[in-house]
N, C-alpha and C. Protein backbone atom coordinates (compact mmCIF):
# COMPACT_ATOMS: atom_id res chain seq x y z
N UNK A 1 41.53 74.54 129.80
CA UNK A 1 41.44 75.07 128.47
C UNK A 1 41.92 76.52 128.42
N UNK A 2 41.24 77.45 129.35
CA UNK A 2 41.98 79.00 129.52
C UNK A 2 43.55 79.25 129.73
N UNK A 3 44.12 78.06 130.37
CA UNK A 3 45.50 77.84 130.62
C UNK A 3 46.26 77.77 129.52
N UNK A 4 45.62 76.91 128.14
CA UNK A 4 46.52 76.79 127.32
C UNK A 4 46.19 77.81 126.61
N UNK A 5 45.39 78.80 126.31
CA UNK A 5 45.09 79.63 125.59
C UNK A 5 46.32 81.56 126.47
N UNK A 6 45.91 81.24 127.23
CA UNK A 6 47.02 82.27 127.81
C UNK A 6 48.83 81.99 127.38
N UNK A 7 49.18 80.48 127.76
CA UNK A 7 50.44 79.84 127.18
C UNK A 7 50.37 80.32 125.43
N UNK A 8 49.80 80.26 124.88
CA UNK A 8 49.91 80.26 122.70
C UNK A 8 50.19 82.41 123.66
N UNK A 9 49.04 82.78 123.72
CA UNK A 9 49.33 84.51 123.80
C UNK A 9 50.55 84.98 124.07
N UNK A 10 50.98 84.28 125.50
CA UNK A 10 52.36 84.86 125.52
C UNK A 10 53.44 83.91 125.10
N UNK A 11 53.30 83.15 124.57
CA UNK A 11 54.17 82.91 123.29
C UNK A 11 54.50 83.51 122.51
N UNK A 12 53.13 84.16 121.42
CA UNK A 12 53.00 84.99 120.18
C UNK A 12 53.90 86.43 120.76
N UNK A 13 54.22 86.68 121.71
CA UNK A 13 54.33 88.39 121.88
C UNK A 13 55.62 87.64 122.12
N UNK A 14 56.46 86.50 122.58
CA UNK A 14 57.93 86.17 122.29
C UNK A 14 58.42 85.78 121.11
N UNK A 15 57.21 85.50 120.05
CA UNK A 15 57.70 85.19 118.57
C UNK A 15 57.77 86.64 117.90
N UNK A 16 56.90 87.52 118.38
CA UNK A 16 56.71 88.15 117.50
C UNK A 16 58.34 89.51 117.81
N UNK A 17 58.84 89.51 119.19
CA UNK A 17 60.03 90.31 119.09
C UNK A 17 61.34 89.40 118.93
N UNK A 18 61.21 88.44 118.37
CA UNK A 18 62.32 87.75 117.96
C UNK A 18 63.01 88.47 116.58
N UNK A 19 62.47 88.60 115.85
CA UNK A 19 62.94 88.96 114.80
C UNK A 19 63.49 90.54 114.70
N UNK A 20 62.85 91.31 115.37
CA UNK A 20 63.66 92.53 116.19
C UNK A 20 64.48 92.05 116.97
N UNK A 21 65.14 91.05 117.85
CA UNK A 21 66.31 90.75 118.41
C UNK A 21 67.53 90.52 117.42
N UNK A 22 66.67 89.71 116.70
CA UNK A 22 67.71 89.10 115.71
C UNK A 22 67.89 90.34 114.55
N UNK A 23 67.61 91.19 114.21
CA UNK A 23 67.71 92.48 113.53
C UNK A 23 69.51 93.18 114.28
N UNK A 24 68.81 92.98 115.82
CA UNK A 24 69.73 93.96 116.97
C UNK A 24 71.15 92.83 116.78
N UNK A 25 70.82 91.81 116.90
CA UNK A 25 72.54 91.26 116.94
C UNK A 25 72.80 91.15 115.99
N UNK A 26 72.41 91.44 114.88
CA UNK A 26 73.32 91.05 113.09
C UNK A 26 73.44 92.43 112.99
N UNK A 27 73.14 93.68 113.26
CA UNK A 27 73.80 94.65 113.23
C UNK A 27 74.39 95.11 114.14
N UNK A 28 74.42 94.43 115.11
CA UNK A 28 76.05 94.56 116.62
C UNK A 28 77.02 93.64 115.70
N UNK A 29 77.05 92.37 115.54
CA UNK A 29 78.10 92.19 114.86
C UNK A 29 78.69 92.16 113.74
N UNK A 30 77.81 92.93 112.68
CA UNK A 30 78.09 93.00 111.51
C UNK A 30 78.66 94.65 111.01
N UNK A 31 78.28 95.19 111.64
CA UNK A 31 78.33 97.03 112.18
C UNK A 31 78.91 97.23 113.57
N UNK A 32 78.39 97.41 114.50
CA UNK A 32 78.76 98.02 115.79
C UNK A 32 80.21 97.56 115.96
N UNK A 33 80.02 95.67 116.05
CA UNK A 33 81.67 95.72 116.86
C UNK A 33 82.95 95.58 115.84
N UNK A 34 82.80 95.43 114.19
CA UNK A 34 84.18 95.93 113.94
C UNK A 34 84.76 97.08 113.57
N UNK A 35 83.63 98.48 114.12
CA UNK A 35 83.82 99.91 113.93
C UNK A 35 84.37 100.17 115.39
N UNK A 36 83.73 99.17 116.26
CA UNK A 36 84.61 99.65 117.30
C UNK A 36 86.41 99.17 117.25
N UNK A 37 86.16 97.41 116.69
CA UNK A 37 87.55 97.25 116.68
C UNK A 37 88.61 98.23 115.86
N UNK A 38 88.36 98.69 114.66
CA UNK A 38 89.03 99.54 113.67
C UNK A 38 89.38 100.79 114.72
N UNK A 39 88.83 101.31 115.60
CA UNK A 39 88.98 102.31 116.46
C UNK A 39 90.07 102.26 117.26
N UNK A 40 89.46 101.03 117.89
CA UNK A 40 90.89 100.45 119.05
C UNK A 40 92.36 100.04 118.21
N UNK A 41 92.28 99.46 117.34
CA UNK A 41 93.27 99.52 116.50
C UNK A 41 93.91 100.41 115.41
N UNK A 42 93.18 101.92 115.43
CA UNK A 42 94.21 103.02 114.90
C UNK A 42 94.19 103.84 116.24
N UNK A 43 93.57 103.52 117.40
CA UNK A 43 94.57 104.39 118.70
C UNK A 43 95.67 103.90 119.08
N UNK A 44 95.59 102.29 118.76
CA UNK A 44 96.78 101.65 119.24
C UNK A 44 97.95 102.12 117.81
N UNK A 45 97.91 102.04 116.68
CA UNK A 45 98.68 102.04 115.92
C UNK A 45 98.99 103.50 115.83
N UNK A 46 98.31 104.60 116.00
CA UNK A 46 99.17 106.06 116.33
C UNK A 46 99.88 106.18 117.81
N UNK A 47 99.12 105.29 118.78
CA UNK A 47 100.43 105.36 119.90
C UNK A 47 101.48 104.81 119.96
N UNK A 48 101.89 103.95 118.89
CA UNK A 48 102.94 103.25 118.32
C UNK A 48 103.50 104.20 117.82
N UNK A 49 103.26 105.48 117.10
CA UNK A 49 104.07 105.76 115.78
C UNK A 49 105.11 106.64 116.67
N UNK A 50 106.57 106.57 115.64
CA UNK A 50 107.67 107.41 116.56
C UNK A 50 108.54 108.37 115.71
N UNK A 51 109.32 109.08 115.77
CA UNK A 51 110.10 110.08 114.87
C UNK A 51 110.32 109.02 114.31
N UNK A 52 110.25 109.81 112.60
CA UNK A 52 110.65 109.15 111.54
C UNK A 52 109.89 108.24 110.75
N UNK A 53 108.96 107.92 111.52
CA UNK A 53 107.82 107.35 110.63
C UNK A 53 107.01 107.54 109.58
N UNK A 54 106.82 107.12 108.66
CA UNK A 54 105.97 108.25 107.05
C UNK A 54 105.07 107.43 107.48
N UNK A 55 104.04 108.36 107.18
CA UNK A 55 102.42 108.43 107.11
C UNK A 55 101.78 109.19 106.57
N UNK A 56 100.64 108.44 106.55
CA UNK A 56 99.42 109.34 105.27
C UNK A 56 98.39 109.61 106.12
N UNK A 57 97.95 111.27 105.86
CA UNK A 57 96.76 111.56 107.05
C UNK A 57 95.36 111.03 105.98
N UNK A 58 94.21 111.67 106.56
CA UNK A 58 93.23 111.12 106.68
C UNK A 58 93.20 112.59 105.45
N UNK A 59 93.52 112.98 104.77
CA UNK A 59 93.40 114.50 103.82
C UNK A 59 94.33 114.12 102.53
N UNK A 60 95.08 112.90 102.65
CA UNK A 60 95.80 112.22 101.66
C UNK A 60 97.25 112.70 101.69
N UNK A 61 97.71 113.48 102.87
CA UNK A 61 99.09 113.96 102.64
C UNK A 61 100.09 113.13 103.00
N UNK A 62 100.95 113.05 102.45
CA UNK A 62 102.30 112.11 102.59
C UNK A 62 103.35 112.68 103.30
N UNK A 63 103.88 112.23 104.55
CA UNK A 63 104.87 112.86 104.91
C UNK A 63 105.39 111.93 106.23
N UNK A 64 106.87 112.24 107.04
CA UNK A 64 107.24 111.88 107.43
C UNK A 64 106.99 113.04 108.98
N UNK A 65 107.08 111.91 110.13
CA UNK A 65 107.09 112.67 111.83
C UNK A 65 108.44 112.95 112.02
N UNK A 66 108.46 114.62 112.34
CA UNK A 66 109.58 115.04 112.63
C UNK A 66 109.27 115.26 114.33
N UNK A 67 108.11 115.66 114.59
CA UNK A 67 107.93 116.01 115.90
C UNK A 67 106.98 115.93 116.34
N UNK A 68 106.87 115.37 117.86
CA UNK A 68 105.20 114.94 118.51
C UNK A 68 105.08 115.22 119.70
N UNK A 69 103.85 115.83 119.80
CA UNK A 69 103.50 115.99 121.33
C UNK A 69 102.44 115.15 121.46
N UNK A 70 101.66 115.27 122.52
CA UNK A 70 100.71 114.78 123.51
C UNK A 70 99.45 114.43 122.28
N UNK A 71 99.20 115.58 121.38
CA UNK A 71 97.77 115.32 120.83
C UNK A 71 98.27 116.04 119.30
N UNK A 72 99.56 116.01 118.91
CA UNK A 72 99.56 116.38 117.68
C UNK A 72 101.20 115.95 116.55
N UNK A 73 101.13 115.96 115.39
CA UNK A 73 102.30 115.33 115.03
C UNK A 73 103.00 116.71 114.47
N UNK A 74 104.17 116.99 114.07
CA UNK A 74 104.57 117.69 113.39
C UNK A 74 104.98 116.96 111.67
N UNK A 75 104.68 117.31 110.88
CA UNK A 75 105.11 116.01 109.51
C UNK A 75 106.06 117.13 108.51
N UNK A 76 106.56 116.05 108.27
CA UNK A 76 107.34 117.15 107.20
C UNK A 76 107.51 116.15 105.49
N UNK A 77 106.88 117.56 104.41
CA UNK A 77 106.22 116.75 103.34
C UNK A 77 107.67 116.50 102.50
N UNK A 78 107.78 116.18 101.13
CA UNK A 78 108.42 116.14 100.33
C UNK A 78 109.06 117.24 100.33
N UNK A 79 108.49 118.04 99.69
CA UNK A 79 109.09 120.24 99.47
C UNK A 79 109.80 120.16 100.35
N UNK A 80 109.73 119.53 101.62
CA UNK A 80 110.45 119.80 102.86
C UNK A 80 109.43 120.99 103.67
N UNK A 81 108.18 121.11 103.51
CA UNK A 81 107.29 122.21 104.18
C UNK A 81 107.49 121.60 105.58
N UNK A 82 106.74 121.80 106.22
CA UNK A 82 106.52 121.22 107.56
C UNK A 82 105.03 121.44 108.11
N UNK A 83 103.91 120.80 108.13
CA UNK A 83 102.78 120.94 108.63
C UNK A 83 102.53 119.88 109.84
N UNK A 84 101.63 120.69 111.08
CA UNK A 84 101.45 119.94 112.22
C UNK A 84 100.17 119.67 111.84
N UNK A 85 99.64 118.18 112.33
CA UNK A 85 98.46 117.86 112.09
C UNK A 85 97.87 117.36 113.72
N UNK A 86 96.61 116.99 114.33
CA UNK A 86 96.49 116.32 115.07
C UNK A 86 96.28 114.86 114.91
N UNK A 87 96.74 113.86 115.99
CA UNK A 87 96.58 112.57 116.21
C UNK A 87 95.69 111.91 115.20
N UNK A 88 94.62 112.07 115.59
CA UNK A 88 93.27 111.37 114.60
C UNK A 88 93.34 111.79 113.19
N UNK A 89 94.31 112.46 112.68
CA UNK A 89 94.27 112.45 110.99
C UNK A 89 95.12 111.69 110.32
N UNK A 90 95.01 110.84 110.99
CA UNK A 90 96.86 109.69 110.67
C UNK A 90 95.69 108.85 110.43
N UNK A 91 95.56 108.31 108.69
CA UNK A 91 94.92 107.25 108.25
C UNK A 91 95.74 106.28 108.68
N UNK A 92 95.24 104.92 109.45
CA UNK A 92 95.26 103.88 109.79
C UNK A 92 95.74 102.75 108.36
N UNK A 93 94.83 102.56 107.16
CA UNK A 93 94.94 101.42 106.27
C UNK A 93 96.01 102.26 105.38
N UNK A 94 95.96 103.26 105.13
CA UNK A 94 97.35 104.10 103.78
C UNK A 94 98.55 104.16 104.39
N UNK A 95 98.36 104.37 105.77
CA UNK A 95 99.97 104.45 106.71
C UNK A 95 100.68 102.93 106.14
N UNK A 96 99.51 101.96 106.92
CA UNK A 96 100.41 100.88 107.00
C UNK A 96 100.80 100.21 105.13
N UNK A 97 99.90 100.53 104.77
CA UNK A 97 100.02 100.17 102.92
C UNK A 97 101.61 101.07 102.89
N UNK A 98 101.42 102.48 102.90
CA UNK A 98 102.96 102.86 102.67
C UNK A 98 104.53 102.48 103.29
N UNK A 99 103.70 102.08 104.54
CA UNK A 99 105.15 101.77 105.05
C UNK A 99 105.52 100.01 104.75
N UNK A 100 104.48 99.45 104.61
CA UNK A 100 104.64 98.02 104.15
C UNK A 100 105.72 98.12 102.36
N UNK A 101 105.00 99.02 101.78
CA UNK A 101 105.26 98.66 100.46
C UNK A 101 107.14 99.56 100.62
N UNK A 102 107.32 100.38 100.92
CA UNK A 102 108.42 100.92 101.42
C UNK A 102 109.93 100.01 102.08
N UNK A 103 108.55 99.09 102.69
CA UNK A 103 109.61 98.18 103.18
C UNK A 103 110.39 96.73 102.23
N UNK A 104 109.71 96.59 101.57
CA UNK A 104 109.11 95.84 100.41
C UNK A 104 110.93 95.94 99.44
């Protein structure tokens, strides 16, 4: 009789963190892993980008790569100004919208 009463106890303490598990994986895959994928896929899509490419940074500016180094672009706007930006300000979803519709 003490046997089955120990079996229901530690049962209850595996029912009762189930629903905290299940909390933890619907926000790993509903959150965690496609913020990571969006990540991996605008490092991959700025190590793609090459002279001449128009893109839109992450500040809304429009312009085309005249020149690139290691960790930064050089862009040059409409006016013909020329501003260097770094890597990570190259919006990912407006780049490819502009150069899709461009192509279009």
């Amino acid at each position: 009789m003490s046997g089955t009463i120990l079996l229901q106890a530690g049962g209850s303490g595996l029912m009762g963190m189930l629903p905290m598990l299940l909390i933890i994986v619907v926000f790993y895959f509903f959150m965690i892993r496609p913020q990571m994928k969006k990540a991996k896929d605008l490092k991959k899509y700025v190590a793609e980008l090459k002279k001449g490419d128009r893109v839109i940074t992450t500040a809304g500016i429009h312009g085309k790569i005249v020149d690139m180094n290691e960790t930064t672009f050089l862009i040059e706007t409409e006016g013909g100004g020329k501003i260097r930006f770094d890597k990570s300000a190259i919006s990912l979803d407006a780049s490819k919208a502009l150069n899709t519709n461009t192509q279009k």
